[in-house]
N, C-alpha and C. Protein backbone atom coordinates (compact mmCIF):
# COMPACT_ATOMS: atom_id res chain seq x y z
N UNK A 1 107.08 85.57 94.94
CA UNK A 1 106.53 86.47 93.95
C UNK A 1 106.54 85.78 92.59
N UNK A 2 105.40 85.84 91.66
CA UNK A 2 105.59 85.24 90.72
C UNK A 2 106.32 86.15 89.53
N UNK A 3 106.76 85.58 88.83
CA UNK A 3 107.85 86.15 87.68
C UNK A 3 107.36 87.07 87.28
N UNK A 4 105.85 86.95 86.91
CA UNK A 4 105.32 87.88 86.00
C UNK A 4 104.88 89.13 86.96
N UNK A 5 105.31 89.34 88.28
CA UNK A 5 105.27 90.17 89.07
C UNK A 5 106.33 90.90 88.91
N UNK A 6 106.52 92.44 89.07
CA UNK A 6 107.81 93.56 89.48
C UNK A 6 106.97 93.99 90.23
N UNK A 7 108.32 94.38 91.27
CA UNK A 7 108.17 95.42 91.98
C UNK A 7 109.00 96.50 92.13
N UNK A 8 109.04 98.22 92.19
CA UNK A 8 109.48 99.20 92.20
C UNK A 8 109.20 100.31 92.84
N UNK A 9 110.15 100.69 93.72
CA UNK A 9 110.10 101.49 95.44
C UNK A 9 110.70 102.41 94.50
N UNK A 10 109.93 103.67 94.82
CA UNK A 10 110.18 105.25 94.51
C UNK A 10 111.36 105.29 95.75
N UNK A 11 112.27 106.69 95.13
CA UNK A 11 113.52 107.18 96.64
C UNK A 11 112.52 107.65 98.01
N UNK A 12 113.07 107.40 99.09
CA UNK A 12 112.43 108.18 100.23
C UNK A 12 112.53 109.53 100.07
N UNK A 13 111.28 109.97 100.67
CA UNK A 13 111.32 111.43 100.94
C UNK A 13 111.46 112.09 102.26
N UNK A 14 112.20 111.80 102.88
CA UNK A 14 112.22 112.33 104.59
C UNK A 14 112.21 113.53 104.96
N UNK A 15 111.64 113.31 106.35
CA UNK A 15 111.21 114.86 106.76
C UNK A 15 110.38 115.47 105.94
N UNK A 16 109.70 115.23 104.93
CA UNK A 16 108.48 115.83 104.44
C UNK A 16 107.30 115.87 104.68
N UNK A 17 106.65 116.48 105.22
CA UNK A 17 104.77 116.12 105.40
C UNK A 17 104.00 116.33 103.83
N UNK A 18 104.69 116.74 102.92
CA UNK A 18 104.04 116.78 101.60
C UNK A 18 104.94 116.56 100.92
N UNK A 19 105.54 115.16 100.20
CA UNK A 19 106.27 115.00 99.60
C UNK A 19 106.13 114.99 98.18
N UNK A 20 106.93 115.30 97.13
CA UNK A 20 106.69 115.03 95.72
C UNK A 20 107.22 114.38 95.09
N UNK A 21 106.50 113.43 94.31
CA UNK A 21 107.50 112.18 93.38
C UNK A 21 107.05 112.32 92.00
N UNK A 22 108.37 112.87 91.88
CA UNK A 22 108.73 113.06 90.67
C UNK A 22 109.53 111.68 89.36
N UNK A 23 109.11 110.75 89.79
CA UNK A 23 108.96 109.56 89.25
C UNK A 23 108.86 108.72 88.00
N UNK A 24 109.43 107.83 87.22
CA UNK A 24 108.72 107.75 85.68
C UNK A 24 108.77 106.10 85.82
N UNK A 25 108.26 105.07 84.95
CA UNK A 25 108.65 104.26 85.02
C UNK A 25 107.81 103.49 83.28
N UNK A 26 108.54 102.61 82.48
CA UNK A 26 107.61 101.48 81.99
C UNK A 26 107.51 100.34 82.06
N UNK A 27 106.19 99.98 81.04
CA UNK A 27 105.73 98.81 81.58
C UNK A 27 105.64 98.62 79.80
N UNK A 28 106.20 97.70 78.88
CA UNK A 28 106.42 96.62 77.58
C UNK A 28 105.39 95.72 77.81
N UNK A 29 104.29 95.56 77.16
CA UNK A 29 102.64 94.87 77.14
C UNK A 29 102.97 94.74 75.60
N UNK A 30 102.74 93.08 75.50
CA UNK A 30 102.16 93.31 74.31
C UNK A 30 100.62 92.72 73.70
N UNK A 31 99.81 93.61 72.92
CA UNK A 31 98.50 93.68 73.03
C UNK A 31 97.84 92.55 73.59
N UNK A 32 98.13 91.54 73.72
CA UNK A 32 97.17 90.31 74.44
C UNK A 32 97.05 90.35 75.03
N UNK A 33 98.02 91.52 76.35
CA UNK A 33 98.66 91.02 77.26
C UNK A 33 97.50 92.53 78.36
N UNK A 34 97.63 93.24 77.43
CA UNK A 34 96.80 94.55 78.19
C UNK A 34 96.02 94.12 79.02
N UNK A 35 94.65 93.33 78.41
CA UNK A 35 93.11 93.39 79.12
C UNK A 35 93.65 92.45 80.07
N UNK A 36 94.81 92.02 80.49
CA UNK A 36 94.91 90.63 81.58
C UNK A 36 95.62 91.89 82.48
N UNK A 37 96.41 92.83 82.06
CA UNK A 37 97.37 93.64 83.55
C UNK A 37 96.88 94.07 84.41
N UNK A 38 97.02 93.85 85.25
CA UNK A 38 97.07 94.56 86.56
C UNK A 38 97.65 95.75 87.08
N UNK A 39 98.29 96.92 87.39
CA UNK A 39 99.09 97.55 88.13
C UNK A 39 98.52 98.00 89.50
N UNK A 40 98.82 98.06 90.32
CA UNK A 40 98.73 98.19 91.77
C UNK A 40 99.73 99.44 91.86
N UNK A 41 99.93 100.60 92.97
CA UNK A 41 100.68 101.50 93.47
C UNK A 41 100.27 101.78 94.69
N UNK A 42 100.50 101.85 95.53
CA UNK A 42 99.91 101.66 96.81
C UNK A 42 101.56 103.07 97.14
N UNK A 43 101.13 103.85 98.17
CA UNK A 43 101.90 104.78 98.82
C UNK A 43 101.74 104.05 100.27
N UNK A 44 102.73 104.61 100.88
CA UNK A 44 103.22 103.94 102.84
C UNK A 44 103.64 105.24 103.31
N UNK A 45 103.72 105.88 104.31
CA UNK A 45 104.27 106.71 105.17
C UNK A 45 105.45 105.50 106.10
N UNK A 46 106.41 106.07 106.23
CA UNK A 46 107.55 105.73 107.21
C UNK A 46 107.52 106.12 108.49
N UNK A 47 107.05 105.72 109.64
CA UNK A 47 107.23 106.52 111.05
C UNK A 47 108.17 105.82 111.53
N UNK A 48 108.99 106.77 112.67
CA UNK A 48 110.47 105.77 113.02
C UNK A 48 109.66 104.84 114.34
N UNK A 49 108.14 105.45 115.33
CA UNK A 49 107.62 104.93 115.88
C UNK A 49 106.71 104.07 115.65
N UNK A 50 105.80 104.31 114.80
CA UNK A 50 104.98 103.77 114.44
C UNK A 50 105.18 102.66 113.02
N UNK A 51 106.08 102.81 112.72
CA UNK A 51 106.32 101.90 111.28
C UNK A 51 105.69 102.28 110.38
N UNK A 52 105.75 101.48 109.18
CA UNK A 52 105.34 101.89 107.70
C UNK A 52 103.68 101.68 108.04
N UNK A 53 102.90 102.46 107.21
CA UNK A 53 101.31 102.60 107.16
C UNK A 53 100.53 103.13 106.13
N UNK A 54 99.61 102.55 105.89
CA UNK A 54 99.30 102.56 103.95
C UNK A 54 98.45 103.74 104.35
N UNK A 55 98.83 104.92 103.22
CA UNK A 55 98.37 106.11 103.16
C UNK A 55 97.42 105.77 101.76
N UNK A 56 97.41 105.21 101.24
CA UNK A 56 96.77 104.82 99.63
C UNK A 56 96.79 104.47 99.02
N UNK A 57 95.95 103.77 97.89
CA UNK A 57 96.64 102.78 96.74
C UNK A 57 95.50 103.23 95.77
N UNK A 58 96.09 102.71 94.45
CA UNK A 58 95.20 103.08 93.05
C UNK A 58 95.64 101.57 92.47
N UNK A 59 94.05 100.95 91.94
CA UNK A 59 94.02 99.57 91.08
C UNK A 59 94.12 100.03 89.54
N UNK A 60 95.01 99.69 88.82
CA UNK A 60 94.32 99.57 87.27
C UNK A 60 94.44 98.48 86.92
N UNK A 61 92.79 98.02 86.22
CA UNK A 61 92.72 97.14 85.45
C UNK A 61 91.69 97.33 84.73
N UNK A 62 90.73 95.95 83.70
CA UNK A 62 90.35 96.54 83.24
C UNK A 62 88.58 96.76 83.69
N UNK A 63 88.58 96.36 85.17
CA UNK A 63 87.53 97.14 85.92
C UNK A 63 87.06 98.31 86.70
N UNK A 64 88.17 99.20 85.81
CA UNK A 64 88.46 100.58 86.86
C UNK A 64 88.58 101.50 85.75
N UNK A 65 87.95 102.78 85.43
CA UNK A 65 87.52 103.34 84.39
C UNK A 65 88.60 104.45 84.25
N UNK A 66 89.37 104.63 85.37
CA UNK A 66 90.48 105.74 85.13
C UNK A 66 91.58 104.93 84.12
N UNK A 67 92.07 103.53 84.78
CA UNK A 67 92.93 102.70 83.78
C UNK A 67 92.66 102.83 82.26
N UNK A 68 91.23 102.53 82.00
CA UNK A 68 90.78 102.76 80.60
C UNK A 68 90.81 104.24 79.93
N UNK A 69 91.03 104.31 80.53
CA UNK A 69 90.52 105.90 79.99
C UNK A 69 92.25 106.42 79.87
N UNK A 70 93.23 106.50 80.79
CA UNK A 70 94.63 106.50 80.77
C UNK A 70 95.23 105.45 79.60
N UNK A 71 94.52 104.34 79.48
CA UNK A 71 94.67 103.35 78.24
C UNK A 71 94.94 103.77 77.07
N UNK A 72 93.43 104.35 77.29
CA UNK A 72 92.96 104.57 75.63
C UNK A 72 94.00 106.21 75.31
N UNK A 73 93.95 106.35 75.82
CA UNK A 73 94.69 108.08 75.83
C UNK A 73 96.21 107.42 75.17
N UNK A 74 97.04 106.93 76.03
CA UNK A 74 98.18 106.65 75.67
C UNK A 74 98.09 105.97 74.39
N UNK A 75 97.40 105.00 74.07
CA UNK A 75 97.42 103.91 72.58
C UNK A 75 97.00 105.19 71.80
N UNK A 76 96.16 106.30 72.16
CA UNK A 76 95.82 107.68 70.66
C UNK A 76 97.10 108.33 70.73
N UNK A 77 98.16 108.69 71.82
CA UNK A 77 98.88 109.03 71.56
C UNK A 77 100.56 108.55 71.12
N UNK A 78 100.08 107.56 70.14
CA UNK A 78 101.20 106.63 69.89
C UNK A 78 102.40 106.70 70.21
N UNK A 79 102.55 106.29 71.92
CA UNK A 79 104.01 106.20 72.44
C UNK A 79 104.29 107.49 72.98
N UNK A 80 103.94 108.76 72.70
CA UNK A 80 104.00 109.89 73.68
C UNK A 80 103.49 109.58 75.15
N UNK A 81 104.64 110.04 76.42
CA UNK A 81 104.39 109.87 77.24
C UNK A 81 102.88 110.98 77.60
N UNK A 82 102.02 109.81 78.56
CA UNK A 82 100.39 110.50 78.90
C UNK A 82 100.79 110.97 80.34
N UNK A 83 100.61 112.08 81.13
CA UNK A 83 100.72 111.96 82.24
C UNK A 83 99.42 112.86 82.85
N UNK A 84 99.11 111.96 83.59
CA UNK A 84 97.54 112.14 84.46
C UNK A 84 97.44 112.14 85.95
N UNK A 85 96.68 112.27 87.15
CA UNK A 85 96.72 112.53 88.08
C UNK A 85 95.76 111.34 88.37
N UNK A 86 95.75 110.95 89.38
CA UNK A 86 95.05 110.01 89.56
C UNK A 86 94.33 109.86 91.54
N UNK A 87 93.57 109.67 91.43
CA UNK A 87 93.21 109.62 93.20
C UNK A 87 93.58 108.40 93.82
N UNK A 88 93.85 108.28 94.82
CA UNK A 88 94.16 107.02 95.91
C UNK A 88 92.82 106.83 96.35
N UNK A 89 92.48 105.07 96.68
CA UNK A 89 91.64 105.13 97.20
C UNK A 89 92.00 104.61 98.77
């Protein structure tokens, strides 16, 4: 993994068929650094038979118009946390 990579696993939710993550996390950018990020989130289901299996993932960067738009929202709201919903694709 390269340095400039993290990675961060939400707690399991077991036994749930609709789980909720209630979750926070940041990310320290500084402005040069924005139009180059990436974030990835990808969700997995756990089966004890079947193993882990990608239920969904969401790209932001700056070719994906929800990122921008979640961007621009947070930089108007100087440092107030933005919280938005977002679809998996």
């Amino acid at each position: 993994m390269d340095k400039s990579e993290i990675k961060y696993q939400t707690s399991v939710k077991k036994s749930s068929s609709n789980p909720s993550f209630d979750e926070s996390f940041e990310l320290s950018l500084a402005t040069y650094q924005v139009a180059l990020a990436k974030l990835i989130i990808c969700v997995y289901s756990k089966k004890i038979l079947s193993g882990r299996s990608l239920i969904g993932c969401i790209i932001f960067d700056e070719e994906h118009e929800d990122y921008l738009s979640h961007l621009r929202e947070a930089i108007s709201n100087d440092g107030e946390n933005v919280v938005k919903w977002h679809t998996l694709i």
